[in-house]
Protein backbone atom coordinates (compact mmCIF):
# COMPACT_ATOMS: atom_id res chain seq x y z
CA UNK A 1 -49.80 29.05 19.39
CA UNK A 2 -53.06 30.98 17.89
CA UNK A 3 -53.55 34.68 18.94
CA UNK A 4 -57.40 35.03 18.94
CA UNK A 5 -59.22 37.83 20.35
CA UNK A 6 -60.63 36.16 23.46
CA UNK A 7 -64.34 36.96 23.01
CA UNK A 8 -63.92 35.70 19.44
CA UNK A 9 -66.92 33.25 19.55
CA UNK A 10 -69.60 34.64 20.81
CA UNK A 11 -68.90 38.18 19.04
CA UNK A 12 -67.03 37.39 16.18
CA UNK A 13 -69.08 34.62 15.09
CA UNK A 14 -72.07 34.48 13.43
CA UNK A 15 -75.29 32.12 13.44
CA UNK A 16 -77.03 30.12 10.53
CA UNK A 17 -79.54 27.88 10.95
CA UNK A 18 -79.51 24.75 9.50
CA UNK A 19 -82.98 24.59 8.49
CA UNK A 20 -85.45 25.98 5.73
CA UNK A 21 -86.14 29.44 6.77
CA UNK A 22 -89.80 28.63 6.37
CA UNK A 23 -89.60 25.58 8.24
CA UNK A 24 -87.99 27.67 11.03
CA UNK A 25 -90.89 30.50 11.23
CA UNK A 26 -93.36 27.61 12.19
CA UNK A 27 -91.08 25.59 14.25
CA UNK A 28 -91.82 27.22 17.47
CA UNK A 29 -89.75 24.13 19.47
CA UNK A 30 -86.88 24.15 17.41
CA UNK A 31 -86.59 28.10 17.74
CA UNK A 32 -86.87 27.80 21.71
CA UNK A 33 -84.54 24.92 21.59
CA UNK A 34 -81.94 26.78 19.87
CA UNK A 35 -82.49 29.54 22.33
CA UNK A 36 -81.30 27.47 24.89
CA UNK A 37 -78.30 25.82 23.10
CA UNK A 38 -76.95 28.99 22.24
CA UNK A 39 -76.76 30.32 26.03
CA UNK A 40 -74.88 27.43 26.68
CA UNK A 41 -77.80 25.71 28.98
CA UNK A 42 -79.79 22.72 28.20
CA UNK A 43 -80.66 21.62 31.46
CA UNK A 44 -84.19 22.28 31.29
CA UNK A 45 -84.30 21.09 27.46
CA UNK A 46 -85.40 17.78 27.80
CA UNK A 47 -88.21 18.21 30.38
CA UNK A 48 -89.25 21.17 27.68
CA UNK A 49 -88.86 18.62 24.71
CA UNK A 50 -90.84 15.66 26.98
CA UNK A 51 -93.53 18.22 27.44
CA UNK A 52 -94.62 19.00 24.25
CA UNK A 53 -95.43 15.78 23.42
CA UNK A 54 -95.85 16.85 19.55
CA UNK A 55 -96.17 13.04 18.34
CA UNK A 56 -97.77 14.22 15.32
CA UNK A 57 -94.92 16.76 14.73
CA UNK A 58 -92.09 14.90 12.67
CA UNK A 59 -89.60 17.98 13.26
CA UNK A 60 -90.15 17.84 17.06
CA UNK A 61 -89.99 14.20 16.99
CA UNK A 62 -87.20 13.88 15.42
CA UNK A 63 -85.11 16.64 17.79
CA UNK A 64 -86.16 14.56 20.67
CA UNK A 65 -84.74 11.42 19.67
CA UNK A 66 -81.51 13.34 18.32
CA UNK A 67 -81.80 15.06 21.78
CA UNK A 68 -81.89 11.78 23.49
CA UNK A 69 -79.47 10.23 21.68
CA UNK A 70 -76.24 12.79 22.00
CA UNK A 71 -77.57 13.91 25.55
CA UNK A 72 -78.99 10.73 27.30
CA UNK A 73 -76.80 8.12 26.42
CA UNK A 74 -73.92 6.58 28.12
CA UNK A 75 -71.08 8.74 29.12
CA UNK A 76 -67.36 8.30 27.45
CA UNK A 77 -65.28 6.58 29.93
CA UNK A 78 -61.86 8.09 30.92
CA UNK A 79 -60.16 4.87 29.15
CA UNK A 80 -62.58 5.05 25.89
CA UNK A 81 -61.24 8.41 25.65
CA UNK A 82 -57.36 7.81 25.90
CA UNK A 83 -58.12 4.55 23.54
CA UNK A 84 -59.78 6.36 20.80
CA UNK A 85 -56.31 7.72 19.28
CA UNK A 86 -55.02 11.16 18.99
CA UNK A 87 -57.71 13.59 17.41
CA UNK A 88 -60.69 10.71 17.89
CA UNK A 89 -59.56 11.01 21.89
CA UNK A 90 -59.55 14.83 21.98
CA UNK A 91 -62.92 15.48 20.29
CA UNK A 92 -64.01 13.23 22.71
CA UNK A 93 -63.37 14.68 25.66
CA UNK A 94 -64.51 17.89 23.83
CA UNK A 95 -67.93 16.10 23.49
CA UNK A 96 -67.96 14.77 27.05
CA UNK A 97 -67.31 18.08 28.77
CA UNK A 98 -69.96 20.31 26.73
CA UNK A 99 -72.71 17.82 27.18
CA UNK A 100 -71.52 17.12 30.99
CA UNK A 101 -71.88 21.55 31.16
CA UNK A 102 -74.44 22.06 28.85
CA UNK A 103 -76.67 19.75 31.13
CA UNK A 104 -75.45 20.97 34.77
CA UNK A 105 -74.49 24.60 34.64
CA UNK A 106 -73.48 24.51 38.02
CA UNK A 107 -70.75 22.26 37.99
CA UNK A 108 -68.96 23.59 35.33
CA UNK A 109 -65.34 24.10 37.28
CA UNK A 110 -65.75 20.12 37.65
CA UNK A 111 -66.25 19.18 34.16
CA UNK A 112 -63.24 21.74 33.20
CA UNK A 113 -61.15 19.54 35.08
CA UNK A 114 -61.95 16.98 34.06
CA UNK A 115 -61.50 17.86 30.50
CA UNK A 116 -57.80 18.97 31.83
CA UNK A 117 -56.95 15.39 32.99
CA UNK A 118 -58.60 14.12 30.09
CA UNK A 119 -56.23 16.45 27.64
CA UNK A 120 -53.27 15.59 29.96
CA UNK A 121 -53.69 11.90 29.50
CA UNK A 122 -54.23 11.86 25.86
CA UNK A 123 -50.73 13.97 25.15
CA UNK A 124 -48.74 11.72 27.68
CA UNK A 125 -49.90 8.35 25.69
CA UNK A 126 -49.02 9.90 22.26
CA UNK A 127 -46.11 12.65 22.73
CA UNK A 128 -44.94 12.15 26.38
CA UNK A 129 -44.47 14.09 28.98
CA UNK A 130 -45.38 17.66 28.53
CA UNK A 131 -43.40 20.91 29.99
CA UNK A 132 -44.32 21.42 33.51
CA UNK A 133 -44.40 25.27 32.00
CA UNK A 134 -47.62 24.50 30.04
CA UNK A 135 -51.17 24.63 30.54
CA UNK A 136 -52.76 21.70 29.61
CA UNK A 137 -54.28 23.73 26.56
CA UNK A 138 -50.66 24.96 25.50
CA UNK A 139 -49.72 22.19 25.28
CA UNK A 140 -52.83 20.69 23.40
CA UNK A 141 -52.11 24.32 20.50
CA UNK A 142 -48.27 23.09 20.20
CA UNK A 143 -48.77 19.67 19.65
CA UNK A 144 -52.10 20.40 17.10
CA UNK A 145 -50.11 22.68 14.84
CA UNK A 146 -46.68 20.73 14.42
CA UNK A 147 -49.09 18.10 13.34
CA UNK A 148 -50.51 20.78 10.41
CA UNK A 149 -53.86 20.11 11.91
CA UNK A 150 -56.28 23.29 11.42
CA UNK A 151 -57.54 24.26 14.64
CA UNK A 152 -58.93 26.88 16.75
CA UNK A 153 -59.38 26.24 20.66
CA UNK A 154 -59.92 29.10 22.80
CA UNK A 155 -62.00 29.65 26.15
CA UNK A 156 -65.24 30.73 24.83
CA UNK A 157 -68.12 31.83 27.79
CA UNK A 158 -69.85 29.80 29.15
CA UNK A 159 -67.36 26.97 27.45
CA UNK A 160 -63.95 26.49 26.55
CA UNK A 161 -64.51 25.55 22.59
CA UNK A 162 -62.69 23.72 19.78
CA UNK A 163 -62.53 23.79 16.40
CA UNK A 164 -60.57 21.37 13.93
CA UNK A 165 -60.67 21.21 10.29
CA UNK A 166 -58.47 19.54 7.28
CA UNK A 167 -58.32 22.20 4.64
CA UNK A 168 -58.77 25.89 4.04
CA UNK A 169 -58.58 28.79 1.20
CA UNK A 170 -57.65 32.25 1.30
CA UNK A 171 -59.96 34.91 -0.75
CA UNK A 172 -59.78 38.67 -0.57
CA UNK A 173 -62.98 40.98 -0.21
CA UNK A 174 -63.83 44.83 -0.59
CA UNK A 175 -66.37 45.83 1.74
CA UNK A 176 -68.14 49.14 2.39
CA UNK A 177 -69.35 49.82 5.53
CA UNK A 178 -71.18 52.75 6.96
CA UNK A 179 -68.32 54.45 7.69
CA UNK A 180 -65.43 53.13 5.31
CA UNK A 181 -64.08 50.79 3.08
CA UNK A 182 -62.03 48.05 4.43
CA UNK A 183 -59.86 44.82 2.60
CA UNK A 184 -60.74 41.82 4.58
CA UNK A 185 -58.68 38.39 3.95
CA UNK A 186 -60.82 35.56 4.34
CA UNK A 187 -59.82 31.96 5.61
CA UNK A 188 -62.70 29.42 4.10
CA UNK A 189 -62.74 26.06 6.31
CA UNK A 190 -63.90 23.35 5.04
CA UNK A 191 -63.86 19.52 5.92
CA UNK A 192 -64.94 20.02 9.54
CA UNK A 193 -63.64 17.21 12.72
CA UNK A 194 -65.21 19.09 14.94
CA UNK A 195 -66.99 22.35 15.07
CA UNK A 196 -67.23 23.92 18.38
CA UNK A 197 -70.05 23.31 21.33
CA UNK A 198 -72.68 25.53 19.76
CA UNK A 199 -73.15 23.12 16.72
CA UNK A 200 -73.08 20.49 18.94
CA UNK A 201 -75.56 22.07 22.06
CA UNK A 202 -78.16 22.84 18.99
CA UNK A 203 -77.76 19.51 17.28
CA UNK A 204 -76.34 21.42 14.54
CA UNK A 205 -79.26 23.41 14.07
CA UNK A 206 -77.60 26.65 14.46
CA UNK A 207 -73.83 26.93 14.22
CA UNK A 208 -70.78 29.23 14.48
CA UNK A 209 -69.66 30.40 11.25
CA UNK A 210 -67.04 32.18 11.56
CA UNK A 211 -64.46 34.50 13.68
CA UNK A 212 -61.67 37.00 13.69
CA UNK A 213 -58.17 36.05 14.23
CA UNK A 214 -55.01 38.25 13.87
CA UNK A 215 -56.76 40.70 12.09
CA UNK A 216 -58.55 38.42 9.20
CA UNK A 217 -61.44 36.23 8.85
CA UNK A 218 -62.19 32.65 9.42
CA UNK A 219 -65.49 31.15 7.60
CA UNK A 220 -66.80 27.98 7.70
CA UNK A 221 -67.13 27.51 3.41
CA UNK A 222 -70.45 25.70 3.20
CA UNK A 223 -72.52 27.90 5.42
CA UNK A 224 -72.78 30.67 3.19
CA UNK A 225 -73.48 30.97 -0.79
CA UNK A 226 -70.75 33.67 -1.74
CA UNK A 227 -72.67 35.60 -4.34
CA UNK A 228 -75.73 35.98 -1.99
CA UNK A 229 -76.99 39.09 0.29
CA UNK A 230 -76.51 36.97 3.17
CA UNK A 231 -72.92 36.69 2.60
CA UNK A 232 -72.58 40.15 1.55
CA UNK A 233 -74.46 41.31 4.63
CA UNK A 234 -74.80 39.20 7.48
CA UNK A 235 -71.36 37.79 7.18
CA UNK A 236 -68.50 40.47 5.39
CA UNK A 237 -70.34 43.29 7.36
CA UNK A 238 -70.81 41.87 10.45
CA UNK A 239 -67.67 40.65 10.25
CA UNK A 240 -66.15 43.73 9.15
CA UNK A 241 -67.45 45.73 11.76
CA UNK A 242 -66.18 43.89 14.09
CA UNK A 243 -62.54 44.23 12.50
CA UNK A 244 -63.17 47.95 12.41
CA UNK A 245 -64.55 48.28 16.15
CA UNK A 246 -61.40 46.60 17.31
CA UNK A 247 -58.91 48.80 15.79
CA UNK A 248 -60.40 51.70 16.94
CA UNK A 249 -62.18 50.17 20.62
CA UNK A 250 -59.77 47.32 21.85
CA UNK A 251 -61.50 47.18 24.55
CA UNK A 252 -65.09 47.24 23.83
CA UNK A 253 -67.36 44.61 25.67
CA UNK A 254 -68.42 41.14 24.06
CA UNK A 255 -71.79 42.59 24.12
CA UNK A 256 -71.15 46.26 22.27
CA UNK A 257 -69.26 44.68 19.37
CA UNK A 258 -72.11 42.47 18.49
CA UNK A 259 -74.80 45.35 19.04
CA UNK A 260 -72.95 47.21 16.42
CA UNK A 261 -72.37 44.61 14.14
CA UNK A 262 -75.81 43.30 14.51
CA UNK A 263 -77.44 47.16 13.85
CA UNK A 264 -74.62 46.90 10.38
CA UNK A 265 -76.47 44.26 9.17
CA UNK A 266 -80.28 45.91 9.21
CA UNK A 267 -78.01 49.51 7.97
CA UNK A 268 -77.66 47.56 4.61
CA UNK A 269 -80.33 44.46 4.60
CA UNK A 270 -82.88 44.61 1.69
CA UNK A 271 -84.23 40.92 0.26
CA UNK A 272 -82.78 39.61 3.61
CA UNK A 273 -84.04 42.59 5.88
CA UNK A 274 -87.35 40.75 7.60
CA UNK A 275 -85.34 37.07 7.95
CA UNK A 276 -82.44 38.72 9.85
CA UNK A 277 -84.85 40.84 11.82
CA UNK A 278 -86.83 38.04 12.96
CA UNK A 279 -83.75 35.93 13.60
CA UNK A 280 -82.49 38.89 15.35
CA UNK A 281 -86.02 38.56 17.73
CA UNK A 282 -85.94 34.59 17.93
CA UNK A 283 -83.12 34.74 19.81
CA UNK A 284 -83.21 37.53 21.66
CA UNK A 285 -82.80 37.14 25.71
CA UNK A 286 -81.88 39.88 28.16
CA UNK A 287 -78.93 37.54 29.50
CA UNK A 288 -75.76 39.22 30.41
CA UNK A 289 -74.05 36.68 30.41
CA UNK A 290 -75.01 35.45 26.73
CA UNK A 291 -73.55 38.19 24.46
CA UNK A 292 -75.73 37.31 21.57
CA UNK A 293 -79.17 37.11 23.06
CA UNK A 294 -78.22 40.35 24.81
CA UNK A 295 -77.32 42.15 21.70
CA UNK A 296 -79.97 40.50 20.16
CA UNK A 297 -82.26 41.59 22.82
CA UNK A 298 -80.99 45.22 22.46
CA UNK A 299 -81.16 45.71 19.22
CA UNK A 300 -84.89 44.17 18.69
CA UNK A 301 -85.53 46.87 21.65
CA UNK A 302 -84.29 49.75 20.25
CA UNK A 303 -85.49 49.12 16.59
CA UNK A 304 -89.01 48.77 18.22
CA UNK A 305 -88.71 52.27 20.15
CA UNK A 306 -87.43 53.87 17.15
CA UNK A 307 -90.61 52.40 15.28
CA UNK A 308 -93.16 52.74 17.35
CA UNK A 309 -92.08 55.25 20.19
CA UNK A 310 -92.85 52.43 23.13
CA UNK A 311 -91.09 49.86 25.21
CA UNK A 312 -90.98 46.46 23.83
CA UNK A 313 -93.68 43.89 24.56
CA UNK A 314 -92.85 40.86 26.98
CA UNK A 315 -92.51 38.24 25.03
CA UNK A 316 -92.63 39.75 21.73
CA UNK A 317 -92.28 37.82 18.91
CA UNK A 318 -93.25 39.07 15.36
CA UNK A 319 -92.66 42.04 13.40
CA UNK A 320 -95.84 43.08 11.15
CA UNK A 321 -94.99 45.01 7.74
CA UNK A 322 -91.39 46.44 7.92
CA UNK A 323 -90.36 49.62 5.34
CA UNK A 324 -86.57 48.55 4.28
CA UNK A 325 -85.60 52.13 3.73
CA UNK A 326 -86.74 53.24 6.70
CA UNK A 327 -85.16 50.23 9.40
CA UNK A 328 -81.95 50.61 7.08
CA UNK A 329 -81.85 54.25 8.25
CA UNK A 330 -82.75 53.51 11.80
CA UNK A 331 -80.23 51.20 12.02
CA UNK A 332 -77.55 53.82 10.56
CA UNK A 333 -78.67 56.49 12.95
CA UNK A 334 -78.63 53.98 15.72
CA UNK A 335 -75.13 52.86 15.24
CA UNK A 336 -74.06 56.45 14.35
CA UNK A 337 -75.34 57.29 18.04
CA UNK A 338 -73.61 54.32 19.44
CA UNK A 339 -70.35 55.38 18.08
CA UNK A 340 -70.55 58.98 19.77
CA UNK A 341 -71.07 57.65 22.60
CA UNK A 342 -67.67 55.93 22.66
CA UNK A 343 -65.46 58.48 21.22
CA UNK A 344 -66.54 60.28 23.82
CA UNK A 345 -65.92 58.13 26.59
CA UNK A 346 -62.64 57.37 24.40
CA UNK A 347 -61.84 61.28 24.46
């Protein structure tokens, strides 16, 4: 079985979107859907997506339809499932339960079970009876790794999530940070089954890219160009950081890892500074329970204080001429605070 820090995706992983950047800054309904995806609620997405009624929009028509057709149509039943075969059957139920939770929040303990039973039947038809000593999803880990299938399956908030790929390679990196110089070990994925419930909430328009396990670094291999600043910074140290902040605070909130890692990224942003700063902003949401948007939400707060020496706007959305120097500092001094703050509630 995996050992995975259990916040892993939704502080250890990062976001891309799966657009053109420019396409993005204009697409004010794709932004807002992607909002929603990533807080793990899209019960109020198609009534959004009805409303806007952009016929002459080929972007927004063309989410609704893809909307429509993962979200709207007929529901997997239990025997479709069990019938599908081994991995076909589990991403499957996978499938069923997001879009059954992504669509009613409140019923979320229901649809858990039902992925259980759904699980449980699939491993009795193909490997028989399972130990009365496992959990459903131990038993689902066991079984997935004496097969050699790549996986990652953990219980993500709001939902549990899965993972499964076919191959991977190992690199090593060198990465400064603010405060030192670490070695990070890098697992590139590649040849995705299935690739968790926030690529499949935003219609793959934004999508987890990668995680920390056991101390090194999972990354999905397409979703980054390797010799680019957005590898360099919004991936290794982001990622880094959040290797760093666990050795020294194991027990630092969901939230408070991604702040910091978040405020790493604008410490050493240049070319990318303004595109990760207005990502930063699109999804921002003061929503405790989604630890992106929240750290999003702090961290486009506090940069704007620092700026301009008042509280952020409601519904703020764009950032007018930005210095580089001068938000890379911010950020440094920001995240230098931050980590005072902890040693000495750590003293």
């Amino acid at each position: 079985m995996k050992t995975v820090y259990t916040f892993m995706n939704f502080v250890a992983a990062s976001f891309i979107l799966m657009m053109p950047h420019t396409a993005m800054a204009s697409d004010s309904l794709a932004s807002r859907y992607i909002a929603l995806a990533i807080q793990g609620d899209l019960s109020s997405a198609s009534s959004m997506l009805q409303e806007e009624n952009a016929g002459a929009e080929p972007t927004a028509v063309t989410l609704r339809e893809k909307f429509d057709q993962r979200f709207l149509s007929p529901k997997a039943t239990d025997a479709e499932i069990t019938a599908s075969g081994f991995l076909d059957g589990i991403t499957l139920a996978y499938e069923e339960y997001w879009k059954s939770s992504l669509l009613d929040g409140s019923s979320r303990g229901g649809h858990l079970a039902t992925l259980e039973s759904r699980l449980s039947a699939i491993l009795r038809r193909f490997y028989g009876t399972r130990s009365n000593e496992d959990s459903v999803f131990d038993g689902l880990h066991r079984v997935l790794a004496s097969r050699g299938t790549h996986f990652l399956e953990s219980p993500d908030f709001p939902l549990r999530d899965l993972f499964l790929w076919q191959s991977e390679e190992l690199a090593t990196y060198t990465v400064q940070l603010t405060d030192k110089r670490l070695v990070l070990k890098i697992h590139f994925m590649d040849d995705f089954l299935l690739q968790g419930w926030k690529d499949y909430a935003s219609l793959g328009l934004a999508t987890t890219t990668g995680w920390v396990e056991d101390g090194e670094l999972y990354c999905i291999a397409w979703a980054y160009d390797t010799h680019s600043e957005n590898f360099e910074v919004s991936y290794l140290k982001h990622e880094g950081r959040h290797l760093l902040d666990l050795e020294r605070y194991p027990n630092m909130e969901s939230t408070e890892l991604e702040y910091r890692a978040k405020l790493t990224e604008l410490a050493f942003a240049d070319r990318s500074l303004k595109r990760v700063l207005d990502d930063f902003t699109a999804k921002a949401a003061h929503n405790p329970d989604s630890p992106h948007a929240m750290a999003n939400w702090r961290v486009v707060r506090d940069v704007h204080w620092a700026l301009y020496g008042e509280e952020l706007p409601e519904n703020f959305v764009q950032w007018g001429y930005l210095d580089t120097g001068k938000i890379n500092r911010l950020a440094r001094e920001l995240l230098a605070l931050n980590s005072l703050t902890h040693q000495s509630v750590d003293s």
